[in-house]
C-alpha atoms as a PDB file:
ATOM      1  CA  UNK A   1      11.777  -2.986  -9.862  1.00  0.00           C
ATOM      2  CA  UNK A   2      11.068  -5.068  -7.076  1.00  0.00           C
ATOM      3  CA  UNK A   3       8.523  -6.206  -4.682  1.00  0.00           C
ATOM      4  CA  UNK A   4       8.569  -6.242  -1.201  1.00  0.00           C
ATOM      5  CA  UNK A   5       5.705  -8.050   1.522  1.00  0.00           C
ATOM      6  CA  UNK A   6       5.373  -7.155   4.905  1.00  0.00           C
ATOM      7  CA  UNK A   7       2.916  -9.298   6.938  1.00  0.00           C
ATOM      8  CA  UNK A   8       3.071  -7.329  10.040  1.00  0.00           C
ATOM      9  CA  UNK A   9       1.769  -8.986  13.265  1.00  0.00           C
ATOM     10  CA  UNK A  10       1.338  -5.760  15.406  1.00  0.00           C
ATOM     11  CA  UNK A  11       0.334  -2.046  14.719  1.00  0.00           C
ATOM     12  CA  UNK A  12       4.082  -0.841  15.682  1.00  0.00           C
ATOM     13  CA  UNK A  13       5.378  -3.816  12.816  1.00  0.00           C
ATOM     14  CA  UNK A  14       3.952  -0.151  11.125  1.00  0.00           C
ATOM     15  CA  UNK A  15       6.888   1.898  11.743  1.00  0.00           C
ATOM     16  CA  UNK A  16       9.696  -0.674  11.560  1.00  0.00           C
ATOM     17  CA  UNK A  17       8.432  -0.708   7.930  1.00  0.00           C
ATOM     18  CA  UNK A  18       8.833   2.511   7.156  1.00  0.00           C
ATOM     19  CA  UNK A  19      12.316   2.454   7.860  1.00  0.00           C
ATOM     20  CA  UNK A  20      12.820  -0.543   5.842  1.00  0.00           C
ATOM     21  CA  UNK A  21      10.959   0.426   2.783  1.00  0.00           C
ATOM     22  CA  UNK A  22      12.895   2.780   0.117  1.00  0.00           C
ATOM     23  CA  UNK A  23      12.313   5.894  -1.235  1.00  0.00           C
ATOM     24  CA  UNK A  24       9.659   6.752  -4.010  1.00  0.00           C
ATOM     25  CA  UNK A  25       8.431   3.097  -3.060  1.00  0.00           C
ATOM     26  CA  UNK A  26       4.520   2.981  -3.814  1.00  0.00           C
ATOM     27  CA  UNK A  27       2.756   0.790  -0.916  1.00  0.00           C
ATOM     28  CA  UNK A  28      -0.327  -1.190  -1.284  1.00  0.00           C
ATOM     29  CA  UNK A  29      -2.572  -2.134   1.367  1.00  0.00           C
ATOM     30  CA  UNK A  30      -5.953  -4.043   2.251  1.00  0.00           C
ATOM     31  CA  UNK A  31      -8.970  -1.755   2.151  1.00  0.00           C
ATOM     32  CA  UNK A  32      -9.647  -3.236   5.390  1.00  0.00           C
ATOM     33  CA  UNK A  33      -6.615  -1.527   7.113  1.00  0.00           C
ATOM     34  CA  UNK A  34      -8.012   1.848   6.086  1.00  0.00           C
ATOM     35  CA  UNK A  35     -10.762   0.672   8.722  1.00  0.00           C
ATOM     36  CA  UNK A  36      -8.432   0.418  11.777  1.00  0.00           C
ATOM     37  CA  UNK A  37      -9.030   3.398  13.329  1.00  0.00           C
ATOM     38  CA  UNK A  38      -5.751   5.823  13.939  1.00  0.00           C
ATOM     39  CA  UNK A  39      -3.648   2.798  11.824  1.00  0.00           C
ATOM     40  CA  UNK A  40      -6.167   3.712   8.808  1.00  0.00           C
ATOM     41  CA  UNK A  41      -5.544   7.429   9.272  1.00  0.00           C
ATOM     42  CA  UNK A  42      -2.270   6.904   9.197  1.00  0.00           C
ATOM     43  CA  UNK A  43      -2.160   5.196   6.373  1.00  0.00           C
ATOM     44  CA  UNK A  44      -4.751   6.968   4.291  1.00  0.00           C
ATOM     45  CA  UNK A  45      -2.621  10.188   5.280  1.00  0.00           C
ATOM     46  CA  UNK A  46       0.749   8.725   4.429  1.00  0.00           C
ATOM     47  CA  UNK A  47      -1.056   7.982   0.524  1.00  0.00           C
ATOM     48  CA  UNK A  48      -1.121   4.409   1.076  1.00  0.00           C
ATOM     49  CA  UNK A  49      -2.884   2.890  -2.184  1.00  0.00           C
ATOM     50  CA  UNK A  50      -5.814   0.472  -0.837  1.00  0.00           C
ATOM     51  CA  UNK A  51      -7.075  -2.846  -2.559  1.00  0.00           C
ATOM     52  CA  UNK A  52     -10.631  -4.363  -1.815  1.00  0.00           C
ATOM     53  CA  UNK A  53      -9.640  -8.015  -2.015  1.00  0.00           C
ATOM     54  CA  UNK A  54     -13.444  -8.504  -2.205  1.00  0.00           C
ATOM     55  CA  UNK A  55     -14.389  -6.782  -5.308  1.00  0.00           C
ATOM     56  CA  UNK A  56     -11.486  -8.869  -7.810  1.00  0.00           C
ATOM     57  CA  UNK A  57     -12.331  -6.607 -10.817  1.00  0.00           C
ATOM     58  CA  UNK A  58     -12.289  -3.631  -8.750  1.00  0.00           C
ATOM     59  CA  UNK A  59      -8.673  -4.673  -7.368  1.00  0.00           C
ATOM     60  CA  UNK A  60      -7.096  -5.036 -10.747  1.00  0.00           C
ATOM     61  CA  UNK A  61      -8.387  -1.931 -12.184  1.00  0.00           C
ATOM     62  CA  UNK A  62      -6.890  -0.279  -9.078  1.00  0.00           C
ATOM     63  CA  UNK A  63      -3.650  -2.162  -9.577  1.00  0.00           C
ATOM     64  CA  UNK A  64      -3.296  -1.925 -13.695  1.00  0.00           C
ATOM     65  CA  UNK A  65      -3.897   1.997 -12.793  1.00  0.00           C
ATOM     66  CA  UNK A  66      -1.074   2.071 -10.464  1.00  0.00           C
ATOM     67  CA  UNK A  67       1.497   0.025 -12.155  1.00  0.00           C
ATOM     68  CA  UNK A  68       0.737   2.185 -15.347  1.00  0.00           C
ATOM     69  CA  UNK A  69       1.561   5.564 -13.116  1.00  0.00           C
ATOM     70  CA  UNK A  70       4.346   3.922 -11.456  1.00  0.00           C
ATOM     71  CA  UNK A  71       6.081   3.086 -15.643  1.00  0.00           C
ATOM     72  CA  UNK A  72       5.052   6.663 -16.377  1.00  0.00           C
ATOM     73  CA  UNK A  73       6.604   8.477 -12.931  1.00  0.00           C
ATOM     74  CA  UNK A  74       9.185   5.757 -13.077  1.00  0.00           C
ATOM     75  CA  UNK A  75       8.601   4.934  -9.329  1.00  0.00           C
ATOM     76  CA  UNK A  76       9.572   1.272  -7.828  1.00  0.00           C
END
């Protein structure tokens, strides 16, 4: 298992991504992205798994719940 982070600086940094990223890879965004108009539908569309940095408790249940399916699926 490994993690990658992408700090893109543009909307097309978007793309390049995807090409870097590997298969059966689970992403994790801010909940603010899903916000950015046709970026957000992308990324809602593409199953993009969204964290509100704002609500702490609400971001770790999110995460514990996605690491735990990741184990079980045994995705990276």
């Amino acid at each position: 298992p490994f993690v990658i982070v992408c700090n893109h600086q543009a909307s097309l940094d978007l793309m390049a991504m995807v090409e870097v990223i590997p298969e059966r890879c689970v992403p994790i965004a801010k909940r603010e992205l899903l916000y950015l108009g046709t970026v957000g539908w992308a990324c809602w569309l593409s199953g993009i798994i969204f964290i509100d940095r704002h609500r702490r408790d609400a971001a770790i249940e999110v995460i514990s719940h996605t690491a735990s399916t990741m184990r079980r699926e045994n995705v990276r």
